[in-house]
N, C-alpha and C. Protein backbone atom coordinates (compact mmCIF):
# COMPACT_ATOMS: atom_id res chain seq x y z
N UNK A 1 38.09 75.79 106.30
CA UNK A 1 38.07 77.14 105.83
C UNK A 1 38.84 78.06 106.76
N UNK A 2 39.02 78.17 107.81
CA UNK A 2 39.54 78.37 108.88
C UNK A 2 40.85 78.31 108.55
N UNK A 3 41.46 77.58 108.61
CA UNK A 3 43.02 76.91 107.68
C UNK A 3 43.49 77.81 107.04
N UNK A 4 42.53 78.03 105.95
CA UNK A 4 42.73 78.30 104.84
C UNK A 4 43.18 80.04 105.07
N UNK A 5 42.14 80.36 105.96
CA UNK A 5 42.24 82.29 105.80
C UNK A 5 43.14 82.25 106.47
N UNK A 6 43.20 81.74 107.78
CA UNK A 6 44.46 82.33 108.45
C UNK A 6 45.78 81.68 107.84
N UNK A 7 46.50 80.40 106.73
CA UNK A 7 46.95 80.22 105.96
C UNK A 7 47.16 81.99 105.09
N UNK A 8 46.27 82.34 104.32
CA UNK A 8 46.27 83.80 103.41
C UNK A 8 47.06 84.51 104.48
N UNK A 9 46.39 84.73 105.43
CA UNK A 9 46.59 85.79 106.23
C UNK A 9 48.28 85.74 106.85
N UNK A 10 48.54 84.93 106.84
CA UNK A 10 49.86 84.72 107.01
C UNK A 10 51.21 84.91 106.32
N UNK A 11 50.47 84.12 104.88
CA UNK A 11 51.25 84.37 103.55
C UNK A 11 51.21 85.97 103.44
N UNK A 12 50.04 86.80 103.75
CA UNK A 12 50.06 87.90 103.19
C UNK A 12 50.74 88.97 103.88
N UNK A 13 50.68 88.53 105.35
CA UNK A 13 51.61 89.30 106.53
C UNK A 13 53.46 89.39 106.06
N UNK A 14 53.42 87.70 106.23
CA UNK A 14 54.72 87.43 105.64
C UNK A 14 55.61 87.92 104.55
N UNK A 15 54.80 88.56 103.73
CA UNK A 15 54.88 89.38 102.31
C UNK A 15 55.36 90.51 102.38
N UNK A 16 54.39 90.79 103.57
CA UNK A 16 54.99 92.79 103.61
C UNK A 16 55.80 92.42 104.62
N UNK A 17 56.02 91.20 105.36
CA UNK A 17 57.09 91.89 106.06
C UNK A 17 58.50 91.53 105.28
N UNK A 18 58.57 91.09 104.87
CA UNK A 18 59.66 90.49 103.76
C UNK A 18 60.06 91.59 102.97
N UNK A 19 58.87 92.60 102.35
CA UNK A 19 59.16 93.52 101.43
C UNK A 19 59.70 94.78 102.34
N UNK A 20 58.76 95.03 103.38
CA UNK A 20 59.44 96.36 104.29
C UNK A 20 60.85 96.37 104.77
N UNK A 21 61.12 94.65 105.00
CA UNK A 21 62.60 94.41 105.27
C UNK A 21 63.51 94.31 104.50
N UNK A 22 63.01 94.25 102.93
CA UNK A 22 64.19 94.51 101.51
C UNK A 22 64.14 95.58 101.70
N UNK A 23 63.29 96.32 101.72
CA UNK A 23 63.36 97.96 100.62
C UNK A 23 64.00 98.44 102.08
N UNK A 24 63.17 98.25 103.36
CA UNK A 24 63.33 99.52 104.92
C UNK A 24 64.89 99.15 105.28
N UNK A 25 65.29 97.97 105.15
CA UNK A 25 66.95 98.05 105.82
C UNK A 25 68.03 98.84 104.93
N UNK A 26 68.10 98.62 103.91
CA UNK A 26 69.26 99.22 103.03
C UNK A 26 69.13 100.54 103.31
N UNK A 27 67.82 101.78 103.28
CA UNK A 27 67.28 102.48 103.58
C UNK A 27 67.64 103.45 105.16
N UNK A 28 67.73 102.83 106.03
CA UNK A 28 68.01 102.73 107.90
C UNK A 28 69.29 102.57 107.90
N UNK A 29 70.38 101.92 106.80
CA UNK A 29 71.65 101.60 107.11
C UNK A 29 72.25 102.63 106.16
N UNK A 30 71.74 103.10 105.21
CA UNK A 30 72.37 104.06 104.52
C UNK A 30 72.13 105.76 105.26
N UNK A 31 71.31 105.66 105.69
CA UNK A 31 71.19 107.06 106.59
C UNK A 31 71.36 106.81 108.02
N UNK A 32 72.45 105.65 107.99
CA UNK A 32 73.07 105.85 109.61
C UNK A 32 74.25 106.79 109.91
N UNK A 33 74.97 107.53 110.44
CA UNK A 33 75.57 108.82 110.42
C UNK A 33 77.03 107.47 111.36
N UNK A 34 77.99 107.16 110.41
CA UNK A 34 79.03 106.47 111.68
C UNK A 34 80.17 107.00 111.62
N UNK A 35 80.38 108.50 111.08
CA UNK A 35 81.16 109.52 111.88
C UNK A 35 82.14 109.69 110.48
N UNK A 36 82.15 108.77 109.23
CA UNK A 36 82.17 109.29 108.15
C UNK A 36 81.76 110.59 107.07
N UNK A 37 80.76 110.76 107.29
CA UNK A 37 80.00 111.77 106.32
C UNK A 37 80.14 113.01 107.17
N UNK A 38 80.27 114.09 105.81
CA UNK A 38 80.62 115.30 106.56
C UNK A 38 79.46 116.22 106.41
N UNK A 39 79.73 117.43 107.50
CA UNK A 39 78.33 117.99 107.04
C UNK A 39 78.90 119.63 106.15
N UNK A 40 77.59 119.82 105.52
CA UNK A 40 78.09 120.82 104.34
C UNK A 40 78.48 122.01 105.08
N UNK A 41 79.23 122.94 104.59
CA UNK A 41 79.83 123.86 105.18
C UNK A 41 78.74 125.41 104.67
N UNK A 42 77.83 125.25 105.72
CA UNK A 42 76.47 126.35 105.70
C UNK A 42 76.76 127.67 106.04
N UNK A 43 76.14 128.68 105.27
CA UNK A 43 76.46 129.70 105.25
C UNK A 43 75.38 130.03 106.70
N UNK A 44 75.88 131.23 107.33
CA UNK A 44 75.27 131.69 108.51
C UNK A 44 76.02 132.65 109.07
N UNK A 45 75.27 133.57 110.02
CA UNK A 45 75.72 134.93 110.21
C UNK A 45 76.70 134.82 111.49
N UNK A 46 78.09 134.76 111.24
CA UNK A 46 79.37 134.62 112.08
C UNK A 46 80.18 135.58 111.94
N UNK A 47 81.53 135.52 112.55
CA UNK A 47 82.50 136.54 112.94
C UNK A 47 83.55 135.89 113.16
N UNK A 48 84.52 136.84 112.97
CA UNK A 48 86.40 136.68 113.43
C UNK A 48 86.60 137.62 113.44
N UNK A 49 88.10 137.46 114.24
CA UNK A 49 88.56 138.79 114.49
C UNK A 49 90.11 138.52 113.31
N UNK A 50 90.44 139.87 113.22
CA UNK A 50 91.85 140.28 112.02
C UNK A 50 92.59 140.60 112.73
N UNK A 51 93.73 139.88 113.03
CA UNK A 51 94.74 140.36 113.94
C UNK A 51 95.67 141.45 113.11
N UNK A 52 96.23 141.79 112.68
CA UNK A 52 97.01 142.84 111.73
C UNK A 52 98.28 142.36 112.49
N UNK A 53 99.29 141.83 111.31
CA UNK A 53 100.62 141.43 111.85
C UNK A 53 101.42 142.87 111.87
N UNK A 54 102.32 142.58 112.84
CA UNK A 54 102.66 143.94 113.28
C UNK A 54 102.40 144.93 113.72
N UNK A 55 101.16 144.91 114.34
CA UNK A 55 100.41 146.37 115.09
C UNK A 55 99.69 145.69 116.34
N UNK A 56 100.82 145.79 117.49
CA UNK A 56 100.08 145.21 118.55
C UNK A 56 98.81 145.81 118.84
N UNK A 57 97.57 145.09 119.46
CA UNK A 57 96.60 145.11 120.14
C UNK A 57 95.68 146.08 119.39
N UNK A 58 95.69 145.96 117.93
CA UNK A 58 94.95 145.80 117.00
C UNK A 58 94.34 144.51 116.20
N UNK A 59 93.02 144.77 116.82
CA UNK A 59 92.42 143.65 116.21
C UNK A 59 90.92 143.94 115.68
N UNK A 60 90.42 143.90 114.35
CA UNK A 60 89.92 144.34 113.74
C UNK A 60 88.61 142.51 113.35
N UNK A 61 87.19 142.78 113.82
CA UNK A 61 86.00 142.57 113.97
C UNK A 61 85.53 141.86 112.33
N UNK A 62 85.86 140.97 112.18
CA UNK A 62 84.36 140.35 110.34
C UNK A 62 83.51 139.98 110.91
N UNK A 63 82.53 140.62 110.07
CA UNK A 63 81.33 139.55 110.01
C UNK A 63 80.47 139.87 108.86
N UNK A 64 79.90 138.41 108.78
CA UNK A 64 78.55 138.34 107.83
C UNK A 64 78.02 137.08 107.67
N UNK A 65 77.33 137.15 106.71
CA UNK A 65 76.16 135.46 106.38
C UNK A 65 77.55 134.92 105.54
N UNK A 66 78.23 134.41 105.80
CA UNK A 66 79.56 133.64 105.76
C UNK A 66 79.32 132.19 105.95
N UNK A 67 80.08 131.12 104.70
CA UNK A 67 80.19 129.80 105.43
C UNK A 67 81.68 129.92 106.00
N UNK A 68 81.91 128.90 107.14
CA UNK A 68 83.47 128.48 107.39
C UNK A 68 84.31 129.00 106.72
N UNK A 69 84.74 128.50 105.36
CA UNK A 69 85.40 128.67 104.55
C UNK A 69 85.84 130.08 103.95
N UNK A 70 84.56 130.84 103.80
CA UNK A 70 84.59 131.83 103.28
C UNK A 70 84.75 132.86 104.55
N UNK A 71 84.52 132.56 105.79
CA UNK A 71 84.96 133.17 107.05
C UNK A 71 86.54 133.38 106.98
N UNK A 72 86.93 131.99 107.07
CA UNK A 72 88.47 132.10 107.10
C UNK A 72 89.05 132.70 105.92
N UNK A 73 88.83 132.53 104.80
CA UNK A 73 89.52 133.61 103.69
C UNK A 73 89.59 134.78 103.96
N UNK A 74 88.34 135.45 104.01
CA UNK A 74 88.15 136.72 104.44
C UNK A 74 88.80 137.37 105.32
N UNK A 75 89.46 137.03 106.63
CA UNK A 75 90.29 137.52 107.59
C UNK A 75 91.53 137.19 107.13
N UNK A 76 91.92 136.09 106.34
CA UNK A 76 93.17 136.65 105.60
C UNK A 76 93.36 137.45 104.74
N UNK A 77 92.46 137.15 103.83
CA UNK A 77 92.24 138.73 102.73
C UNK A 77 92.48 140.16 103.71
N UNK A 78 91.77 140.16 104.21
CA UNK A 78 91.73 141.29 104.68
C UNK A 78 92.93 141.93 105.80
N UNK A 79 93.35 141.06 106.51
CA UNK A 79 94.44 140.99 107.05
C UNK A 79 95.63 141.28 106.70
N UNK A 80 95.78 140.93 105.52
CA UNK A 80 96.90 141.11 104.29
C UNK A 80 96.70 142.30 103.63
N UNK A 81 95.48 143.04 103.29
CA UNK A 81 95.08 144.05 102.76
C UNK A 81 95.10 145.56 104.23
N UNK A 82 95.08 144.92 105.60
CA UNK A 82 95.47 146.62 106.26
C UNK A 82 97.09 146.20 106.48
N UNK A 83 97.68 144.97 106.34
CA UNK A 83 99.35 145.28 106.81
C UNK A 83 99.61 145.97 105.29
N UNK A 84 99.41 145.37 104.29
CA UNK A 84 100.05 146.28 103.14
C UNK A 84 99.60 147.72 102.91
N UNK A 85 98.43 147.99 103.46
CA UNK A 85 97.83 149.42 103.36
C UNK A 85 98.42 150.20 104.35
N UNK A 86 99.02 149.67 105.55
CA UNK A 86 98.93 150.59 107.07
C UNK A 86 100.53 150.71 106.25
N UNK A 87 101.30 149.63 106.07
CA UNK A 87 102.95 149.95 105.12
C UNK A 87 103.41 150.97 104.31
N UNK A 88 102.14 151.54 103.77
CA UNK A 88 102.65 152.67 102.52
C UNK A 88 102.04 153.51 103.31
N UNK A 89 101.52 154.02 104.37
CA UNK A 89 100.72 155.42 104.57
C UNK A 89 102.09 156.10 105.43
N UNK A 90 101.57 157.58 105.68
CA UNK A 90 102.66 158.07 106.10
C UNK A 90 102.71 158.04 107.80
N UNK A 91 103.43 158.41 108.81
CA UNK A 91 103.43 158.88 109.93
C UNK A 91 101.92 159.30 110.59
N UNK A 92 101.27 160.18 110.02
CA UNK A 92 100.03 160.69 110.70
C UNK A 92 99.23 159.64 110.06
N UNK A 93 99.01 159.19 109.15
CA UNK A 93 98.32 158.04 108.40
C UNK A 93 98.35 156.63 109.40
N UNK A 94 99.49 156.63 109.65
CA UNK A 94 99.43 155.41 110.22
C UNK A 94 99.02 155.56 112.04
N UNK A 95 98.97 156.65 112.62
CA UNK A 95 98.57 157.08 113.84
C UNK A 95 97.04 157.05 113.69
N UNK A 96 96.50 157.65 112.36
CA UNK A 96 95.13 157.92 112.50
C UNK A 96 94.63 156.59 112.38
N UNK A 97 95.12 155.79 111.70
CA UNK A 97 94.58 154.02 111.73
C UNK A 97 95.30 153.50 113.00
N UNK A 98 95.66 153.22 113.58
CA UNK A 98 96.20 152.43 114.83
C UNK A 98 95.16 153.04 116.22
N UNK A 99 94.69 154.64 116.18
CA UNK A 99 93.91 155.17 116.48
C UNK A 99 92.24 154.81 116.65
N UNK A 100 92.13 154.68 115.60
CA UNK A 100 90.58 154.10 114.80
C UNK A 100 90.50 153.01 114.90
N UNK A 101 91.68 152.29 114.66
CA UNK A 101 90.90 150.40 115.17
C UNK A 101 91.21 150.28 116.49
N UNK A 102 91.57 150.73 117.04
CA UNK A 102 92.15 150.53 118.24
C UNK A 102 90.87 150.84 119.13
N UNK A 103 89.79 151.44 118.95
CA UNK A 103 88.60 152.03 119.53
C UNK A 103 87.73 151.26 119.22
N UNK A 104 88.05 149.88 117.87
CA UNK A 104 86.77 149.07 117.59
C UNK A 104 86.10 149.25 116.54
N UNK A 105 86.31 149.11 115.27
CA UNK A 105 85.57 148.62 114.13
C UNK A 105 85.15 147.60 113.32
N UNK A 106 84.14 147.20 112.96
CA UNK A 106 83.68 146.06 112.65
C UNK A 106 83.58 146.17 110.96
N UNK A 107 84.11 144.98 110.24
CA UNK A 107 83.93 145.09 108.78
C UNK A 107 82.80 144.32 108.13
N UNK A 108 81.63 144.30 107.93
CA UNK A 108 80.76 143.23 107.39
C UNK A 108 80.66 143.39 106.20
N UNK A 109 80.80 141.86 105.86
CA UNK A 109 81.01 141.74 104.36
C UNK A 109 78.93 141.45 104.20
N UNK A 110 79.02 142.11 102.88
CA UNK A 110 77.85 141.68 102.22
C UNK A 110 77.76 140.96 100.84
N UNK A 111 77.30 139.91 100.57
CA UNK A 111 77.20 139.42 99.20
C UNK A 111 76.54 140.11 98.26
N UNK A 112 75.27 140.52 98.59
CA UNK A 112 74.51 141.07 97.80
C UNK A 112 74.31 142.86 98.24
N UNK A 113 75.37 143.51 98.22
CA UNK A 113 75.14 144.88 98.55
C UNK A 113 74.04 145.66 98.12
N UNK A 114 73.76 146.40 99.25
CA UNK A 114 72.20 147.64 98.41
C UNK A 114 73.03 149.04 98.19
N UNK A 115 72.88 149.54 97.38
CA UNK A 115 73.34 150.82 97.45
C UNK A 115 75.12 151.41 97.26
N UNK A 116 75.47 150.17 96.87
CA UNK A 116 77.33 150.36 96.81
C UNK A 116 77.79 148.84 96.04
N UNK A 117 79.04 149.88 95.92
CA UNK A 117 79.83 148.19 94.55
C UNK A 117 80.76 147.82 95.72
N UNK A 118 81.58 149.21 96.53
CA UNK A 118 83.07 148.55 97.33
C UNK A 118 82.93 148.85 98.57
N UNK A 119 82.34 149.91 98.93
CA UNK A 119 82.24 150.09 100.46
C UNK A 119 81.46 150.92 101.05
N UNK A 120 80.81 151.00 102.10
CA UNK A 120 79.75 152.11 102.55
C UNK A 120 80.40 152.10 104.43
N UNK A 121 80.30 153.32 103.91
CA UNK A 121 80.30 153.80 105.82
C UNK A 121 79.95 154.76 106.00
N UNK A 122 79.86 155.66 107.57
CA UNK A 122 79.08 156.80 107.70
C UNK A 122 79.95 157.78 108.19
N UNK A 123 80.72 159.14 107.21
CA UNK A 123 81.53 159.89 108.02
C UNK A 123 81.38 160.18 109.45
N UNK A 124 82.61 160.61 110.01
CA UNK A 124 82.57 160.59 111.31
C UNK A 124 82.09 159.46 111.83
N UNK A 125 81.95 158.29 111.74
CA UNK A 125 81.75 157.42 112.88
C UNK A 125 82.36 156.49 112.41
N UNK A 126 83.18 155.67 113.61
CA UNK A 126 83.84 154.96 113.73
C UNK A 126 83.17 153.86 114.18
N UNK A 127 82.49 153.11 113.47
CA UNK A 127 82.35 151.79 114.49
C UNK A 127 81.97 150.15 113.04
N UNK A 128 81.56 150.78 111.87
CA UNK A 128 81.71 149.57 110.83
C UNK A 128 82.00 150.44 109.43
N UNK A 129 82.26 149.50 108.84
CA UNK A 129 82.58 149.38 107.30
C UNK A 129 82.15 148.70 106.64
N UNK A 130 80.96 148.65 105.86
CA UNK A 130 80.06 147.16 105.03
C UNK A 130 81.40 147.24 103.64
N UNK A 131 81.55 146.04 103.51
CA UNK A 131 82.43 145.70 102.06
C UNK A 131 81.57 144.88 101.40
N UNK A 132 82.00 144.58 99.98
CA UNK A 132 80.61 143.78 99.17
C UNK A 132 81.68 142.84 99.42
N UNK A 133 81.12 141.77 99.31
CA UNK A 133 82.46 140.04 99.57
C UNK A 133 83.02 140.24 98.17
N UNK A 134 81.99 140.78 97.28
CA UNK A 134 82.88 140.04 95.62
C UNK A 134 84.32 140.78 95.29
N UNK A 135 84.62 142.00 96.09
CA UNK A 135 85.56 142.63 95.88
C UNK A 135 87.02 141.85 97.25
N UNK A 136 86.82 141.24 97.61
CA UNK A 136 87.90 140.26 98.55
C UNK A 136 88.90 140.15 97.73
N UNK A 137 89.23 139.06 96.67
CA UNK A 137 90.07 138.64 95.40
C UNK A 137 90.83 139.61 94.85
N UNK A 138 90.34 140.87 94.89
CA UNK A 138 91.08 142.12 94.40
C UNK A 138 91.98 142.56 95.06
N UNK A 139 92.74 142.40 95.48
CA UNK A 139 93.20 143.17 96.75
C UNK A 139 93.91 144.49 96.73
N UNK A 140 94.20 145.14 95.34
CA UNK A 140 94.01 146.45 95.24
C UNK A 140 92.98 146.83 95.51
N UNK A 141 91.95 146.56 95.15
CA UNK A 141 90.27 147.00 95.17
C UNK A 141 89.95 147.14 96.73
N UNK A 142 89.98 145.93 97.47
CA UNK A 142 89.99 145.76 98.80
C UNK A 142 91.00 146.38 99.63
N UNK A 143 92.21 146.89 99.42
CA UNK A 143 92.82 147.71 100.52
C UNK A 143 92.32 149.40 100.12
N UNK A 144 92.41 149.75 98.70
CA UNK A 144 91.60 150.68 98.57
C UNK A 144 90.37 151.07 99.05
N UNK A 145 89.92 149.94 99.32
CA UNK A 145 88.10 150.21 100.00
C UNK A 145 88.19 150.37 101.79
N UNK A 146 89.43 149.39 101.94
CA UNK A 146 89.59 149.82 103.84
C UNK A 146 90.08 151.38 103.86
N UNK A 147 90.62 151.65 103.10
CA UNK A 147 91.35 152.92 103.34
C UNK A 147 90.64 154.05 103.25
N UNK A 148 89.73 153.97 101.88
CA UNK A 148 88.48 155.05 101.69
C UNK A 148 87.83 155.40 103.14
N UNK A 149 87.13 154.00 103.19
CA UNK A 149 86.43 154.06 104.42
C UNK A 149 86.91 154.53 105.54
N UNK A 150 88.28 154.06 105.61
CA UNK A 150 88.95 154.71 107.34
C UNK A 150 88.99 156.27 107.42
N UNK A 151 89.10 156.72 105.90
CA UNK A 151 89.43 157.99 106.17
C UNK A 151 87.70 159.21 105.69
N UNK A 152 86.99 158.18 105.42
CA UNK A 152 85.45 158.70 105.72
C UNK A 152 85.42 158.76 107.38
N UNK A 153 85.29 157.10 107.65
CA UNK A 153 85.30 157.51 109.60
C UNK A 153 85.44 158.55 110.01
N UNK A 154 87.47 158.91 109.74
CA UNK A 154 87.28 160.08 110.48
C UNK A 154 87.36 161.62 109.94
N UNK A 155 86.12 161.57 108.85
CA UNK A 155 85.66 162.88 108.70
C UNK A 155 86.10 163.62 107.33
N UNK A 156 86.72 162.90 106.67
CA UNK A 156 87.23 163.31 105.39
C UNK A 156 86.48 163.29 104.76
N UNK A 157 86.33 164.07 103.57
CA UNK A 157 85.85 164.10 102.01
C UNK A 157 85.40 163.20 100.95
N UNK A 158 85.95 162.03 101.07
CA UNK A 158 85.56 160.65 100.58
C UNK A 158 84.28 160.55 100.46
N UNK A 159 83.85 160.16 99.49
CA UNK A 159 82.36 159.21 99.33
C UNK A 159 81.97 158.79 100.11
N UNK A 160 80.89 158.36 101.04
CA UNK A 160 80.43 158.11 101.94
C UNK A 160 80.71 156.33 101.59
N UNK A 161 80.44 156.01 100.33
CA UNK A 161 80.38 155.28 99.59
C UNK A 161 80.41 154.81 98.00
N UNK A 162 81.02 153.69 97.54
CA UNK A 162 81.47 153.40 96.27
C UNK A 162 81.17 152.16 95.78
C-alpha cells in the first residue's frame, strides 16, 4: 500500500509539473523583453524648446501632456508658424516680438482646453501662451493665435482669449 500512494503521489506531482511546464514556459518566453519590442510612445508632461530660424538667440519654451511624437510636431508647427508670422509684420512688429521672446515665453499646448478654442493669455504679461493642440494643423489658425497672444502680452486690445 505504501507503493502504491507514493506511486499516486508521484504520478500526480509529475502531472502538474508537466502541465506548469506546457502552459508556464511559452508564457516566461513570450514576455521576455530581448531588445526587439518597442515601448508605446506615452503621453506625459514634457518640453522643447523652438528655435525660430533666423532670429538669433530666440528660443521659444513647449510644453504639455505630450507623447514624443506629438512633442516633436509641435515645435515644428510652431516654429514654422513664428518664422512666417515674424516675415509679414512690420519693423516695430518685429522689434516688439524679438523683444518678448527674448525675455522668455512659454507656449503650453492643451488638448482639452477650459475656457478657449485658440488661445488664452494674460494682458501685460509676458511669460506663457496656453494654445489648444487641435488648432496645430491649421497653421493660419496657429500663427494667428501666436500673434493675438503676443500682442495681448504686451498690452493691446485683443481678447484676452479665443
Amino acid at each position: 500500500m505504501k507503493d502504491t500512494t507514493k506511486r499516486t503521489i508521484g504520478l500526480v506531482v509529475g502531472t502538474v509539473f508537466t502541465i506548469t511546464t506546457v502552459i508556464g514556459l511559452p508564457i516566461i518566453f513570450q514576455s521576455c523583453d530581448n531588445g526587439t519590442q518597442t515601448q508605446p510612445d506615452l503621453e506625459k508632461y514634457q518640453g522643447g524648446d523652438v528655435t525660430i530660424p533666423g532670429l538669433e538667440g530666440i528660443v521659444v519654451r513647449v510644453e504639455g501632456n505630450l507623447t514624443d511624437k506629438e512633442l516633436a510636431n509641435a515645435i515644428a508647427l510652431i516654429g514654422t508658424a513664428f518664422y512666417n508670422e515674424f516675415n509679414n509684420l512690420t519693423e516695430l512688429g518685429k522689434n516688439s516680438f524679438e523683444q518678448m521672446f527674448k525675455i522668455g515665453v512659454t507656449i503650453i499646448l492643451e488638448k482639452d482646453p477650459v475656457g478657449y478654442t485658440k488661445y488664452k493669455t494674460t494682458r501685460g504679461k509676458i511669460d506663457k501662451i496656453y494654445i489648444n493642440f487641435g488648432i496645430l494643423n491649421d497653421a493660419e489658425t496657429l500663427a494667428w493665435a501666436l500673434l493675438e497672444a503676443m500682442w495681448v502680452m504686451l498690452g493691446d486690445n485683443a481678447p484676452e482669449f479665443v
